[in-house]
C-alpha atoms as a PDB file:
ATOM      1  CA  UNK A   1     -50.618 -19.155  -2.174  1.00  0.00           C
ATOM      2  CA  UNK A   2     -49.796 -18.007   1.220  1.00  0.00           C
ATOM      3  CA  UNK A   3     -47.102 -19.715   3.466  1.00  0.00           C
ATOM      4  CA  UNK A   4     -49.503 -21.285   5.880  1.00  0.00           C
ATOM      5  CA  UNK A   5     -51.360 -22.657   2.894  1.00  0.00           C
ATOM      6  CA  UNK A   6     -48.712 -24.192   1.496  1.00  0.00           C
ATOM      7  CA  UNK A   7     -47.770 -26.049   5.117  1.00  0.00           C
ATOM      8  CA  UNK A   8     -50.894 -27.238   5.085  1.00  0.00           C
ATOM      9  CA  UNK A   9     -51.223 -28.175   1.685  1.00  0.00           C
ATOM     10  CA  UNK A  10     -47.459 -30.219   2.655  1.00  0.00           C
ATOM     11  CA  UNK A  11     -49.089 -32.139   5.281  1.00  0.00           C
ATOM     12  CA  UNK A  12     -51.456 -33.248   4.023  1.00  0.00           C
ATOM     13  CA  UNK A  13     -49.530 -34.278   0.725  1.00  0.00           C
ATOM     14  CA  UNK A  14     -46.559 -35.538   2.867  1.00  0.00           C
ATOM     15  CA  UNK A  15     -47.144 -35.373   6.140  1.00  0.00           C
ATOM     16  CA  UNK A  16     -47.418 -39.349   7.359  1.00  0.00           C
ATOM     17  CA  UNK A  17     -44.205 -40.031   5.208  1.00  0.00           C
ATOM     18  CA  UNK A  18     -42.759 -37.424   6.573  1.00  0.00           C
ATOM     19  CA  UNK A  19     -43.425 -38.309  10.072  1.00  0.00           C
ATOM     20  CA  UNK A  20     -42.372 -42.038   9.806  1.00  0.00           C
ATOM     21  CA  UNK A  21     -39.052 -40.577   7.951  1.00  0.00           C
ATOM     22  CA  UNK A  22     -38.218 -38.652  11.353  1.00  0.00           C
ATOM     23  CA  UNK A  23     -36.804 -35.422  11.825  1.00  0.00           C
ATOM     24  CA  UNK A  24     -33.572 -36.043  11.643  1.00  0.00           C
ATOM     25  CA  UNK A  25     -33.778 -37.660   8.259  1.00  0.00           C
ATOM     26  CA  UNK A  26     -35.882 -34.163   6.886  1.00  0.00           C
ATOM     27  CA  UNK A  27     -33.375 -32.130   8.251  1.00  0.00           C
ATOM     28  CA  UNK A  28     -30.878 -34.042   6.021  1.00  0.00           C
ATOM     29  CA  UNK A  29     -32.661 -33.934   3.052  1.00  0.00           C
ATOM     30  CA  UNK A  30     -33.141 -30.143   3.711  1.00  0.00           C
ATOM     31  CA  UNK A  31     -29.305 -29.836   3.694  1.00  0.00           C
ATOM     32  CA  UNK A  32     -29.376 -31.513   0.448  1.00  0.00           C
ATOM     33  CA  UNK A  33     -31.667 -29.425  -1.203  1.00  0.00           C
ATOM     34  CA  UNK A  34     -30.184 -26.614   0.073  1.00  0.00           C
ATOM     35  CA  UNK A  35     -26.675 -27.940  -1.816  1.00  0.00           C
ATOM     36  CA  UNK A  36     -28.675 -28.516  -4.957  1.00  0.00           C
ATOM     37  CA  UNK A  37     -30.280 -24.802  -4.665  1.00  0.00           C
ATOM     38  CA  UNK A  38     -26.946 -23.092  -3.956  1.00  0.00           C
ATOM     39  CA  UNK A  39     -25.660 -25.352  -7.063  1.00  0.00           C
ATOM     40  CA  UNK A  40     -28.615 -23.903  -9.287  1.00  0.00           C
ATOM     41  CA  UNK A  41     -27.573 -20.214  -8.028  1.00  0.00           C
ATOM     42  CA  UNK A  42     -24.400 -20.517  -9.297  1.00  0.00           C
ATOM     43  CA  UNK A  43     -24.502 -22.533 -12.621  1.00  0.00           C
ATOM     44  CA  UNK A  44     -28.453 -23.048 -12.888  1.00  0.00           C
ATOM     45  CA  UNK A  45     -31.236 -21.417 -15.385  1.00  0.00           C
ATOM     46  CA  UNK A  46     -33.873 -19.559 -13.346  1.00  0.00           C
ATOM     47  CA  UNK A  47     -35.963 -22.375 -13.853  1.00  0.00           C
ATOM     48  CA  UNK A  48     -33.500 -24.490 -12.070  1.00  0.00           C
ATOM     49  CA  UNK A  49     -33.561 -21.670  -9.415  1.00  0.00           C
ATOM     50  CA  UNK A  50     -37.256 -21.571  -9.122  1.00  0.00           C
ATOM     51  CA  UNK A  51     -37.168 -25.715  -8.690  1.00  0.00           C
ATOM     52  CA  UNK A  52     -34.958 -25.463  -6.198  1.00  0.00           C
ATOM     53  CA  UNK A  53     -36.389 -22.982  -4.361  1.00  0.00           C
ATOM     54  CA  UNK A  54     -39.329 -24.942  -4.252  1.00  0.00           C
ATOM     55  CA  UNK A  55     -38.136 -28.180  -2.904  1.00  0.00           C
ATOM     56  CA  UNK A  56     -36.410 -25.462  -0.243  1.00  0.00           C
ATOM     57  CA  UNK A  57     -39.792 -24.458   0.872  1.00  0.00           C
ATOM     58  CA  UNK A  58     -40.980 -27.887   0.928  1.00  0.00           C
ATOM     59  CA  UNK A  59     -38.427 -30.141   3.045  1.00  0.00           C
ATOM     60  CA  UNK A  60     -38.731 -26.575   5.319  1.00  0.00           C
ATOM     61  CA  UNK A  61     -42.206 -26.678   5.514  1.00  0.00           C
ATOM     62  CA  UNK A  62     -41.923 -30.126   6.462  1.00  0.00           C
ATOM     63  CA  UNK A  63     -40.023 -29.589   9.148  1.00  0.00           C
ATOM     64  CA  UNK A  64     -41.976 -27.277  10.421  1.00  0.00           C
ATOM     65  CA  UNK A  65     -44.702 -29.232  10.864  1.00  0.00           C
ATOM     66  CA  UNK A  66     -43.025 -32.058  12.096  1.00  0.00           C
ATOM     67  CA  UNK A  67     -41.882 -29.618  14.804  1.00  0.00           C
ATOM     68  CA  UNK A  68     -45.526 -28.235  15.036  1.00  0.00           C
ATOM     69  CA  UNK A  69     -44.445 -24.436  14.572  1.00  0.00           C
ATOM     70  CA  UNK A  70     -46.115 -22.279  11.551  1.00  0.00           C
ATOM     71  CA  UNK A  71     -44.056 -20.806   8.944  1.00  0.00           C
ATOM     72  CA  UNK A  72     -46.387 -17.705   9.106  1.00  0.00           C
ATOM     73  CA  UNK A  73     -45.316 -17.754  13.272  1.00  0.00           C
ATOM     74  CA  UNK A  74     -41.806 -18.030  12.593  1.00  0.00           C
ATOM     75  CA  UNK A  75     -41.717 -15.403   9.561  1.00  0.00           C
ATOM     76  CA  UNK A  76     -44.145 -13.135  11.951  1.00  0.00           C
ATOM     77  CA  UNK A  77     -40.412 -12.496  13.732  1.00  0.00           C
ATOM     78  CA  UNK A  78     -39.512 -10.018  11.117  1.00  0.00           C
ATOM     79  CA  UNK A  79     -42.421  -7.840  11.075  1.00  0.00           C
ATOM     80  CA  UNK A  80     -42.044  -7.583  15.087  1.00  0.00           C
ATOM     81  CA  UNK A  81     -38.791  -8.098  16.065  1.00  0.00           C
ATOM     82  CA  UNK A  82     -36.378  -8.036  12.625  1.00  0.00           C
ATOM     83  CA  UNK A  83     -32.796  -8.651  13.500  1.00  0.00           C
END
């Protein structure tokens, strides 16, 4: 699956929920996920990784499109411009 399908496939899963929540309240639950992923780094199974991971990508992706910017835009930085 490419990045930009998975945004979409995000909205339209989540998107109206994830308007309504806010942005402020995705960018908390991002931090949390992020917790739970460095958690399954340390003391977690790669499948624990891999679920983590995932939820990553998704509270991310919804961000993104709660911001209106594409993943595939943002990542596009590193084939350009990497830091």
């Amino acid at each position: 699956m490419q990045i930009s399908e998975f945004q979409d496939l995000m909205e339209e899963l989540y998107g109206a929920a994830d308007r309504e929540r806010g942005i402020p309240a995705t960018m908390a639950w991002l931090c949390e996920e992020l917790g739970e992923l460095a958690q399954s780094v340390r003391k977690g199974t790669p499948e624990d990784q891999r679920h983590e991971l995932g939820d990553v990508l998704a509270w991310l992706a919804s961000l993104a499109n709660q911001l209106d910017i594409s993943l595939d835009d943002a990542a596009q930085r590193y084939v350009t411009d990497p830091p």
